[in-house]
Structure formats: C-alpha cells, structure tokens
PDB file of N, CA and C in Angstrom:
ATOM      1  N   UNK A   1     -20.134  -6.689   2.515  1.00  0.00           N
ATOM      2  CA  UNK A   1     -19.140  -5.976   1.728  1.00  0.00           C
ATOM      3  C   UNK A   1     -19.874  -5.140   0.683  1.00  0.00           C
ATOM      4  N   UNK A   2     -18.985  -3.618   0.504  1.00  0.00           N
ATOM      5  CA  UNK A   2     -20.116  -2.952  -0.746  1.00  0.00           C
ATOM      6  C   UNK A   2     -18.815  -3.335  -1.763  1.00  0.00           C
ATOM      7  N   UNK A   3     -20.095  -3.029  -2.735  1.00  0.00           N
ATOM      8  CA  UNK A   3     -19.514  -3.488  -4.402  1.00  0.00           C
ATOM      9  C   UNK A   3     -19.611  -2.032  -4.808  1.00  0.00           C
ATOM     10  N   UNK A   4     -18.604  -1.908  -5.699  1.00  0.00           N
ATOM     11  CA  UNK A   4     -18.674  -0.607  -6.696  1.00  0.00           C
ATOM     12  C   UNK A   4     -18.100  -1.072  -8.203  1.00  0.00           C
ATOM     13  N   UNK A   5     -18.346  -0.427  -8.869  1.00  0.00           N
ATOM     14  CA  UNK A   5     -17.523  -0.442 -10.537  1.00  0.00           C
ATOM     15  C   UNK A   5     -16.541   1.057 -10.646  1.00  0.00           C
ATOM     16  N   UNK A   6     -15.642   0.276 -11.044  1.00  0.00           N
ATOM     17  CA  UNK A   6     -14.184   1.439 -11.088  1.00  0.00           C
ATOM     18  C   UNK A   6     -14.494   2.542 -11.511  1.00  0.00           C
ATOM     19  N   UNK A   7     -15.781   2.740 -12.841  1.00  0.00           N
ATOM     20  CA  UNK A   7     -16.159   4.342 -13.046  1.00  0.00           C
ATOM     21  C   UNK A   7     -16.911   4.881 -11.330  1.00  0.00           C
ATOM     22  N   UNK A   8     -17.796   3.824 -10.936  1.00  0.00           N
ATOM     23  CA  UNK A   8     -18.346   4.681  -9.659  1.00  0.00           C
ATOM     24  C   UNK A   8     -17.572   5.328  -8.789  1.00  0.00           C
ATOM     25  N   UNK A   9     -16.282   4.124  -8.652  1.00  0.00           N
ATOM     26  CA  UNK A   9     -14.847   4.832  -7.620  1.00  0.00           C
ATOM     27  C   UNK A   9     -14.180   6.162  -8.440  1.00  0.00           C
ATOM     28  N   UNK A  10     -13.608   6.228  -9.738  1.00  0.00           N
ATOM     29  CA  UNK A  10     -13.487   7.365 -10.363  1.00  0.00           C
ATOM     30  C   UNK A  10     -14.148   8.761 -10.241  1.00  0.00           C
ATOM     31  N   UNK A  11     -15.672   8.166  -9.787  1.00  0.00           N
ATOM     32  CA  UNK A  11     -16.342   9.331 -10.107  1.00  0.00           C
ATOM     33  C   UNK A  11     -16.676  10.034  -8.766  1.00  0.00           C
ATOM     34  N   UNK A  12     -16.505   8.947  -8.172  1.00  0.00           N
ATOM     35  CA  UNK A  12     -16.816   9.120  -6.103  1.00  0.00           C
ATOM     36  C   UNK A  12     -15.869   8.560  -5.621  1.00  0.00           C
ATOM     37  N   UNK A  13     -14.752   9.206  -5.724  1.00  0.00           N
ATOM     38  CA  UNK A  13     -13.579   9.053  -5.141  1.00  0.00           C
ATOM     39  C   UNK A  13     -13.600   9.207  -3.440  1.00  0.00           C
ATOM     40  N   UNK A  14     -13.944  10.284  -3.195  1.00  0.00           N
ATOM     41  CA  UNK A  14     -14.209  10.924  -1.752  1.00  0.00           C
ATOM     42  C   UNK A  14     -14.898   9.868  -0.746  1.00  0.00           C
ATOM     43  N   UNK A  15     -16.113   9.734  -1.472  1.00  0.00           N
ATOM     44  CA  UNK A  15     -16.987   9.418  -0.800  1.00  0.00           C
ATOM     45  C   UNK A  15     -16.298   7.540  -0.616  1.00  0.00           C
ATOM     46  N   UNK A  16     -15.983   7.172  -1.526  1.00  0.00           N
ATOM     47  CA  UNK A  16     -15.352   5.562  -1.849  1.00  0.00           C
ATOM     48  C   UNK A  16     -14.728   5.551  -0.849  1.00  0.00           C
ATOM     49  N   UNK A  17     -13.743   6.706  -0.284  1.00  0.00           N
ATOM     50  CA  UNK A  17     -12.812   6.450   0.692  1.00  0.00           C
ATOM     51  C   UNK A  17     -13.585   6.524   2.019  1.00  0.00           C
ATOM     52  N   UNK A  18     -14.543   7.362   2.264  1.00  0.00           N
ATOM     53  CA  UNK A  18     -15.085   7.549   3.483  1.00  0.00           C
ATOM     54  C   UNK A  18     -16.020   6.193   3.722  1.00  0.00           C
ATOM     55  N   UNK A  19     -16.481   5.584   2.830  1.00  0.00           N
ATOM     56  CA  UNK A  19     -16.875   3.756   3.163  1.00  0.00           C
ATOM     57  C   UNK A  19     -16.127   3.260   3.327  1.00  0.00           C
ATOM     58  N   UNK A  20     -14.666   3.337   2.855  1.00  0.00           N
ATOM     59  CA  UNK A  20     -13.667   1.976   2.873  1.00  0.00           C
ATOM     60  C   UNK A  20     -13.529   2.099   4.746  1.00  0.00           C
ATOM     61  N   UNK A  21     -13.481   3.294   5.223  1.00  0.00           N
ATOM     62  CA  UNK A  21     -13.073   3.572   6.457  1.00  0.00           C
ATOM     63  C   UNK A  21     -14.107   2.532   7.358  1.00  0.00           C
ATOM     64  N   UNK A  22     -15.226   2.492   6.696  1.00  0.00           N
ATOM     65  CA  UNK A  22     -16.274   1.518   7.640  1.00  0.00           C
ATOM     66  C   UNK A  22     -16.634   0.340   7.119  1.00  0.00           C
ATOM     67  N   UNK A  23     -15.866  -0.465   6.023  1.00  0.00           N
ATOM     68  CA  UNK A  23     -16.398  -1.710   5.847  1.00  0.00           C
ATOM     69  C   UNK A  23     -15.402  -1.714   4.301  1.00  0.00           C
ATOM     70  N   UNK A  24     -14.981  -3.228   3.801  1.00  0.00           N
ATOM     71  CA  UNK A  24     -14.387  -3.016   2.738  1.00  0.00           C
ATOM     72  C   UNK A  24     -15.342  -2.332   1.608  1.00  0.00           C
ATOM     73  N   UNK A  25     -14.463  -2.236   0.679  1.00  0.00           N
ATOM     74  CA  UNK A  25     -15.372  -1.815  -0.768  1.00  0.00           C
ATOM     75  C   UNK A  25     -15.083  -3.096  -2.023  1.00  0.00           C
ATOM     76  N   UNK A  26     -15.287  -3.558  -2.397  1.00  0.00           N
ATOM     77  CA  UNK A  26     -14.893  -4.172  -3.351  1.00  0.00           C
ATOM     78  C   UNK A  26     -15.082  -3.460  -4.942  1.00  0.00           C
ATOM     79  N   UNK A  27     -14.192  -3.732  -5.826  1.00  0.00           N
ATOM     80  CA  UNK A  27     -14.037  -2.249  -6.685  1.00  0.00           C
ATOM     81  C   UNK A  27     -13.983  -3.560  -8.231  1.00  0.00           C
ATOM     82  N   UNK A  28     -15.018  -3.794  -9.193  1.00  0.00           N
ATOM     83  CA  UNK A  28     -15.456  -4.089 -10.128  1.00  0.00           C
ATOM     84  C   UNK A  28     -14.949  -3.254 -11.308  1.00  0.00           C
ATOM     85  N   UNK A  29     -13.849  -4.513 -12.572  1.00  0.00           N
ATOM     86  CA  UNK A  29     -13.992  -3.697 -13.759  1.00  0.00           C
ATOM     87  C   UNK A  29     -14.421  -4.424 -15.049  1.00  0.00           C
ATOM     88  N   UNK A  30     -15.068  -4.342 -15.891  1.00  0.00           N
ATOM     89  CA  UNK A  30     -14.961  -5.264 -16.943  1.00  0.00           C
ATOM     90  C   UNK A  30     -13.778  -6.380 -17.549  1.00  0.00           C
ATOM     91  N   UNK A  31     -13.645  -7.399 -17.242  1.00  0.00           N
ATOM     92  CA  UNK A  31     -12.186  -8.134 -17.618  1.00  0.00           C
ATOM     93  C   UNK A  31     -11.459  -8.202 -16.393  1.00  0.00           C
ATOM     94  N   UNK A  32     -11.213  -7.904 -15.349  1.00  0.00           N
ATOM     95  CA  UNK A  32     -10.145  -7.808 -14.548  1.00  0.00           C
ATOM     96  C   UNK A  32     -10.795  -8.512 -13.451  1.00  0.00           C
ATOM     97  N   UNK A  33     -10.060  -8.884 -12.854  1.00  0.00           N
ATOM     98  CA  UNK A  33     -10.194  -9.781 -11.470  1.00  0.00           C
ATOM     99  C   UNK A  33     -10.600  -8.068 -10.307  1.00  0.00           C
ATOM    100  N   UNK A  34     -11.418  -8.641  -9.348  1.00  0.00           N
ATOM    101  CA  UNK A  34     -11.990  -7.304  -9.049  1.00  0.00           C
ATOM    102  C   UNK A  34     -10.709  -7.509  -7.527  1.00  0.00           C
ATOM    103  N   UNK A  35     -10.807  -6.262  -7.416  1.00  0.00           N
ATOM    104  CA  UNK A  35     -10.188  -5.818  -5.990  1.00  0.00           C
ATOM    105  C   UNK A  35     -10.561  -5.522  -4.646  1.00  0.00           C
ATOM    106  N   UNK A  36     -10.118  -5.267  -3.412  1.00  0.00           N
ATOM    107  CA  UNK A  36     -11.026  -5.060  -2.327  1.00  0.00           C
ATOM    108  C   UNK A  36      -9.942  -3.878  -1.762  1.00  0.00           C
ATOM    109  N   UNK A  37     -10.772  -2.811  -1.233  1.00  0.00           N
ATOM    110  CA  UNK A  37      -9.900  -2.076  -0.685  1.00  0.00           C
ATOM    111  C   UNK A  37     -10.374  -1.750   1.016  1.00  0.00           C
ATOM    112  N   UNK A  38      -9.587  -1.588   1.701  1.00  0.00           N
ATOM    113  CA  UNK A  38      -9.629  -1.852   2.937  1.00  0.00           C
ATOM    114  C   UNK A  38      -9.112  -0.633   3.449  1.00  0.00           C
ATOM    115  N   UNK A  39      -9.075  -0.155   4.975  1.00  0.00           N
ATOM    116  CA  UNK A  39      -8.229   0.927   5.934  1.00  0.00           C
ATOM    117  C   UNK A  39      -6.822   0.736   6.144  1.00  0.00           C
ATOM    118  N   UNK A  40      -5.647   1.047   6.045  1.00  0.00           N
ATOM    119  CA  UNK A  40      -4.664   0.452   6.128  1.00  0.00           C
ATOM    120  C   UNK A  40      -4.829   0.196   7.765  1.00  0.00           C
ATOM    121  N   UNK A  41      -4.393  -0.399   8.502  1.00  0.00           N
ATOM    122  CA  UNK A  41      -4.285  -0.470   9.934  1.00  0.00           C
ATOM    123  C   UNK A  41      -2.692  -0.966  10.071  1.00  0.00           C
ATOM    124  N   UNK A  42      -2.118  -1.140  11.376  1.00  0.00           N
ATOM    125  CA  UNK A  42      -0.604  -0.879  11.910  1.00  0.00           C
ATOM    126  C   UNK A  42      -0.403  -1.998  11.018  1.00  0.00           C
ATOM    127  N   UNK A  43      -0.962  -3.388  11.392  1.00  0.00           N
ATOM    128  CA  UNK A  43      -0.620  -5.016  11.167  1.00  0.00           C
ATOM    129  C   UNK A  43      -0.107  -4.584   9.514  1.00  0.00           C
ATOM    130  N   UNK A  44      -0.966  -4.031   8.963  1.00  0.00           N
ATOM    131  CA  UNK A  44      -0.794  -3.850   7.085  1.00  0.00           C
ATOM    132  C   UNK A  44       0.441  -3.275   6.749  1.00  0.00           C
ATOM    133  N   UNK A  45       0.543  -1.699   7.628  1.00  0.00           N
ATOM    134  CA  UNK A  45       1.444  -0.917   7.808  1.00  0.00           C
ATOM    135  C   UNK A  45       2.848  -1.658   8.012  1.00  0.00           C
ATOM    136  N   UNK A  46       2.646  -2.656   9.020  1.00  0.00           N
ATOM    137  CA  UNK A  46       4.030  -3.503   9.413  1.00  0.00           C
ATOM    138  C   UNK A  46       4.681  -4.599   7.795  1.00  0.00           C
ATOM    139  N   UNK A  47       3.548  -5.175   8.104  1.00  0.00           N
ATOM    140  CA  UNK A  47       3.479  -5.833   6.566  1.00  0.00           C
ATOM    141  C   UNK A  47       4.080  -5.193   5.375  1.00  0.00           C
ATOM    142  N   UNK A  48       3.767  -4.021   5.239  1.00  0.00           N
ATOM    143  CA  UNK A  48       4.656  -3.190   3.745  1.00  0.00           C
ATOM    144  C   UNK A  48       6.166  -2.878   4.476  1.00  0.00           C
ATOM    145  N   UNK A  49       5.933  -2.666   5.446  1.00  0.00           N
ATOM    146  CA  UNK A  49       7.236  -1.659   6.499  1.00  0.00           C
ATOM    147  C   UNK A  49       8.339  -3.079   5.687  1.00  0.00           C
ATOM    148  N   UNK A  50       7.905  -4.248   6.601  1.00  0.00           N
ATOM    149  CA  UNK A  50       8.884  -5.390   5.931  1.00  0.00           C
ATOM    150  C   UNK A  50       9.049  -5.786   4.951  1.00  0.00           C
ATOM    151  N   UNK A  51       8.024  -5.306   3.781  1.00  0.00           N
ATOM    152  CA  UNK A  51       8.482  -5.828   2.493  1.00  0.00           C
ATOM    153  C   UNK A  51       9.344  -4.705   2.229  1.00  0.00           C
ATOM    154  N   UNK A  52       9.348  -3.626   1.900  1.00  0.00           N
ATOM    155  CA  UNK A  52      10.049  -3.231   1.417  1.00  0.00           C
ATOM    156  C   UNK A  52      11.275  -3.097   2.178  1.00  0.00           C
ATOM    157  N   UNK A  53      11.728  -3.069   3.395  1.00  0.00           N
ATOM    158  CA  UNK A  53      12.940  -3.228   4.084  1.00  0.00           C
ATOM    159  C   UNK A  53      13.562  -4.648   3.458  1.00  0.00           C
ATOM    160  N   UNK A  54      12.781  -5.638   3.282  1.00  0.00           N
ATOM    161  CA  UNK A  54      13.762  -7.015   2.946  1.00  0.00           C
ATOM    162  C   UNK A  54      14.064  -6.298   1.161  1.00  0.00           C
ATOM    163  N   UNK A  55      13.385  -5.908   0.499  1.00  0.00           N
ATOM    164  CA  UNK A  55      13.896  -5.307  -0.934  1.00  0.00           C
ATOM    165  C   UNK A  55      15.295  -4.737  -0.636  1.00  0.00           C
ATOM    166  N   UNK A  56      14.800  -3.555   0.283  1.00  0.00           N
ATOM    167  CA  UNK A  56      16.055  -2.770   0.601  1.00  0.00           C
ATOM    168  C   UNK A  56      17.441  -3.295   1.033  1.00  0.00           C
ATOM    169  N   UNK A  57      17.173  -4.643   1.708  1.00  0.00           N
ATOM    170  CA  UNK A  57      18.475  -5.088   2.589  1.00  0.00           C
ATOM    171  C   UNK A  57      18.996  -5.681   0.950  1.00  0.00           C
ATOM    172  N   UNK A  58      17.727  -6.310   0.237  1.00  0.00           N
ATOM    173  CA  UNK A  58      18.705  -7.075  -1.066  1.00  0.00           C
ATOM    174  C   UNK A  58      19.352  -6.146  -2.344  1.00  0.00           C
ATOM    175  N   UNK A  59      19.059  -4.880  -2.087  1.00  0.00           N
ATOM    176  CA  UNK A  59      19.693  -3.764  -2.552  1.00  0.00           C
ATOM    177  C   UNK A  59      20.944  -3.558  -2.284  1.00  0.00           C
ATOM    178  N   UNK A  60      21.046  -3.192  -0.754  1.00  0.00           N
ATOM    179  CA  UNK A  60      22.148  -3.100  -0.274  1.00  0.00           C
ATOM    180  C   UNK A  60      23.243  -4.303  -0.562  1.00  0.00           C
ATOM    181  N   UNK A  61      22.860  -5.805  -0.072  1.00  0.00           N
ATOM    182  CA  UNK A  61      23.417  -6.375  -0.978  1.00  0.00           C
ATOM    183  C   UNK A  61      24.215  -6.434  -1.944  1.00  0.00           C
ATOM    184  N   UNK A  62      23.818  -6.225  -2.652  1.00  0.00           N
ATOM    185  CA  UNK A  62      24.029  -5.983  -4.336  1.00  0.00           C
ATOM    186  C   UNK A  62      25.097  -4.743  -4.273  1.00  0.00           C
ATOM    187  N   UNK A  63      24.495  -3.822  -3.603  1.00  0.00           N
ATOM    188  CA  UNK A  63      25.396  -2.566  -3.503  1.00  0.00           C
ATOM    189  C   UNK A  63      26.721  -2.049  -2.720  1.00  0.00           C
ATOM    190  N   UNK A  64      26.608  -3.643  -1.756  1.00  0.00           N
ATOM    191  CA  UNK A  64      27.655  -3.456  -0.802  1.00  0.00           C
ATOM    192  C   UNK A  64      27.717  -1.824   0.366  1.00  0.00           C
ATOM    193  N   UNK A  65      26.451  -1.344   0.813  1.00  0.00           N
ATOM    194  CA  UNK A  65      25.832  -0.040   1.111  1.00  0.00           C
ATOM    195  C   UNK A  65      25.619  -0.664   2.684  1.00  0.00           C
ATOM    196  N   UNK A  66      25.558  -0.064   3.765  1.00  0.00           N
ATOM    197  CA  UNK A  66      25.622  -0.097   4.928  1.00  0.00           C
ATOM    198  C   UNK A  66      23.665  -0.156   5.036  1.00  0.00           C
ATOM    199  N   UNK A  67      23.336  -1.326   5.613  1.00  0.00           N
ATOM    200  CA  UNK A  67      21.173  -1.461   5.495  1.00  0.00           C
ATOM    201  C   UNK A  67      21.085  -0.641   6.583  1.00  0.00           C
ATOM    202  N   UNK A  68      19.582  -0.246   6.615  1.00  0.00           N
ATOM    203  CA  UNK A  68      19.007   0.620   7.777  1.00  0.00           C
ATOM    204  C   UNK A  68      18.868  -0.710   8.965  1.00  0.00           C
ATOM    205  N   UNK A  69      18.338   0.045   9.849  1.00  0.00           N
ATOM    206  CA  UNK A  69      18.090  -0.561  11.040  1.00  0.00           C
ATOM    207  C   UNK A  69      16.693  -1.243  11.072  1.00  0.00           C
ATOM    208  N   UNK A  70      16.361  -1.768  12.150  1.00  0.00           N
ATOM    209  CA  UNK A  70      15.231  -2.012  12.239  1.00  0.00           C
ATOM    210  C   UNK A  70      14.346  -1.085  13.275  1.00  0.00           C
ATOM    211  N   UNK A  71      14.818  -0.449  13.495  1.00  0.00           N
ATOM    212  CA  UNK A  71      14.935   1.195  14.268  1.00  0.00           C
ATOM    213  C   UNK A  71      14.521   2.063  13.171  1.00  0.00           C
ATOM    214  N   UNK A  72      15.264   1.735  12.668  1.00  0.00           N
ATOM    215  CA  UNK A  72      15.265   3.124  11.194  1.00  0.00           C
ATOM    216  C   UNK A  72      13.778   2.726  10.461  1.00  0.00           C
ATOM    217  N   UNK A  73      13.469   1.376  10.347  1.00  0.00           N
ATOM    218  CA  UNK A  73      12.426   1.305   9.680  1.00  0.00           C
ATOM    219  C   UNK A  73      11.483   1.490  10.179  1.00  0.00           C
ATOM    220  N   UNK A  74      11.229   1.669  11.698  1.00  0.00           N
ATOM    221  CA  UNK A  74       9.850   1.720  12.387  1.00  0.00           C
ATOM    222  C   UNK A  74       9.686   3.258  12.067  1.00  0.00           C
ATOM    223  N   UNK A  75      10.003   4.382  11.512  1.00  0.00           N
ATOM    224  CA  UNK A  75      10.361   5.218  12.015  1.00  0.00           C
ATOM    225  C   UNK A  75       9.795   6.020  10.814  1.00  0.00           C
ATOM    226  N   UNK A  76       9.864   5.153   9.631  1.00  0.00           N
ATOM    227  CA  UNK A  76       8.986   5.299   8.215  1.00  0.00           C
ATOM    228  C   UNK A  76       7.660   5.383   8.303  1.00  0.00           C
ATOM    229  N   UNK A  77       7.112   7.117   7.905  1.00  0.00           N
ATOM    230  CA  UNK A  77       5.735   7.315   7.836  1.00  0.00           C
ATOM    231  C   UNK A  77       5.048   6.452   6.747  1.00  0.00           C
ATOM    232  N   UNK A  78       3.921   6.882   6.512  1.00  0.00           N
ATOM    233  CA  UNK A  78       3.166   6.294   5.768  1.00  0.00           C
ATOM    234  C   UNK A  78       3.472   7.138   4.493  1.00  0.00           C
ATOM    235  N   UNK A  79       3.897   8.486   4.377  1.00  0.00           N
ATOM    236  CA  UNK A  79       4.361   9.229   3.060  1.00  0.00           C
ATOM    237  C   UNK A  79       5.015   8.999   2.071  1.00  0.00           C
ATOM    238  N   UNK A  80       6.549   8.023   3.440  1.00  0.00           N
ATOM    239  CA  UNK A  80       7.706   7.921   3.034  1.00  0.00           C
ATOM    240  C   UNK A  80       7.250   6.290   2.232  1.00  0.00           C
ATOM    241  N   UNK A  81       6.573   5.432   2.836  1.00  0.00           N
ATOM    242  CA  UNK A  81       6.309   4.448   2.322  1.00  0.00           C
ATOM    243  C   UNK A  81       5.681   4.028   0.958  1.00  0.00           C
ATOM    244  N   UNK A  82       4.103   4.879   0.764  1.00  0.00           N
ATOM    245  CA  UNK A  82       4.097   5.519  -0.679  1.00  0.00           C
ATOM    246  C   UNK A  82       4.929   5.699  -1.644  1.00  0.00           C
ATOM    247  N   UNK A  83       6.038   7.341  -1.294  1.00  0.00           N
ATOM    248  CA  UNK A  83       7.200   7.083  -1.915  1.00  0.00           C
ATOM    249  C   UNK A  83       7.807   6.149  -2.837  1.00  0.00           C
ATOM    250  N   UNK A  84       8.578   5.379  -1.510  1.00  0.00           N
ATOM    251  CA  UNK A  84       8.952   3.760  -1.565  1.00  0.00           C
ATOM    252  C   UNK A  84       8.534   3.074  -3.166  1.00  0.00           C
ATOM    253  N   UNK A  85       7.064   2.551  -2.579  1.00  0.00           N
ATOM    254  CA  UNK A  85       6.244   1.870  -3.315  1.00  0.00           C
ATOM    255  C   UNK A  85       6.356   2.385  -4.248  1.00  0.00           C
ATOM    256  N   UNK A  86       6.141   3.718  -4.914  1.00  0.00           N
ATOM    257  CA  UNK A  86       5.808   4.403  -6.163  1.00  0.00           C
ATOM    258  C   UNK A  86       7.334   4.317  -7.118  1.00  0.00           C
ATOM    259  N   UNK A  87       8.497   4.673  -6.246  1.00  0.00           N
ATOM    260  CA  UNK A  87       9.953   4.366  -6.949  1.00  0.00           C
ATOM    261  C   UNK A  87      10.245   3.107  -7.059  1.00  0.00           C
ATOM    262  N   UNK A  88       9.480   2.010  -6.706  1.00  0.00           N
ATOM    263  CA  UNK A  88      10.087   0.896  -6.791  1.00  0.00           C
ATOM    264  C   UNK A  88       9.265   0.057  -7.935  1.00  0.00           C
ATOM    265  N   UNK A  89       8.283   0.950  -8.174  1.00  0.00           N
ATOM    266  CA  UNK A  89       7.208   0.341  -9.269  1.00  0.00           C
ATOM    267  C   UNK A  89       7.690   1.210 -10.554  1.00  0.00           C
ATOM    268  N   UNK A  90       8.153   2.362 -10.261  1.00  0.00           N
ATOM    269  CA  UNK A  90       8.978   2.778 -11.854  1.00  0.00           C
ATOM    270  C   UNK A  90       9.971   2.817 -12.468  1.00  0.00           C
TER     271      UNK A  90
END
C-alpha cells in the first residue's frame, strides 16, 4: 500500500488519482485517523446504489411519495450518485 500526507494529495492531486487506479493510497493527516482510497469498482458502486436507495425509500416514507424502482436505481450514473451524496451531506 502507498502512504501519502494530505498536503502531498493536495498538491498531487492528478497524479494521487492515477496510483489509486493501481493499488490503494492511504492518505495521512496530523490528528485524524488516516484514510484509504481505492478505484470505485461495480461491487462499491452497488453498495452506495443501496445505501442511498434505502435513505430514499425512508424519505418517501415519511413523505408518503411513490419510491423508485429497483430498475430505476440500476440506472443511476455515477454523476447522479455524487449528486446524491453531496445533497444529502448538506
């Protein structure tokens, strides 16, 4: 596994990503529990696909709103998922 410190990833962003593609990176900061960043692959992809669909169904829920499918969710790029993630964290 390579090691980096969060200024090295800051500063070599590009290049950080073009290793993660061939082996994890593990990403070092002073104080913080360090991180590992990885390629997303389908299995990961599926993995978020369902978390945030079970959020969504407990939305609907709540909202009394007609849920997507499980059709509908395969069907979610990786853009739309981002998205997702980013509105659901603000």
């Amino acid at each position: 596994m390579y090691t980096l410190t969060y200024e090295e990833v800051q500063n070599h962003l590009g290049k950080t990503l073009d290793t993660v593609m061939t082996k994890p990176v593990t990403i070092t900061s002073q104080g913080r529990q360090p991180v590992v960043m990885v390629p997303a692959t389908e299995q990961i992809l599926r993995a978020i696909r369902s978390f945030y669909f079970e959020q969504h169904r407990q939305k609907v829920r709540q909202s009394k709103r007609e849920p997507i499918t499980e059709e509908e969710l395969q069907k979610i790029t990786e853009e739309e998922l981002q998205k997702i993630a980013n509105e659901s964290q603000g």
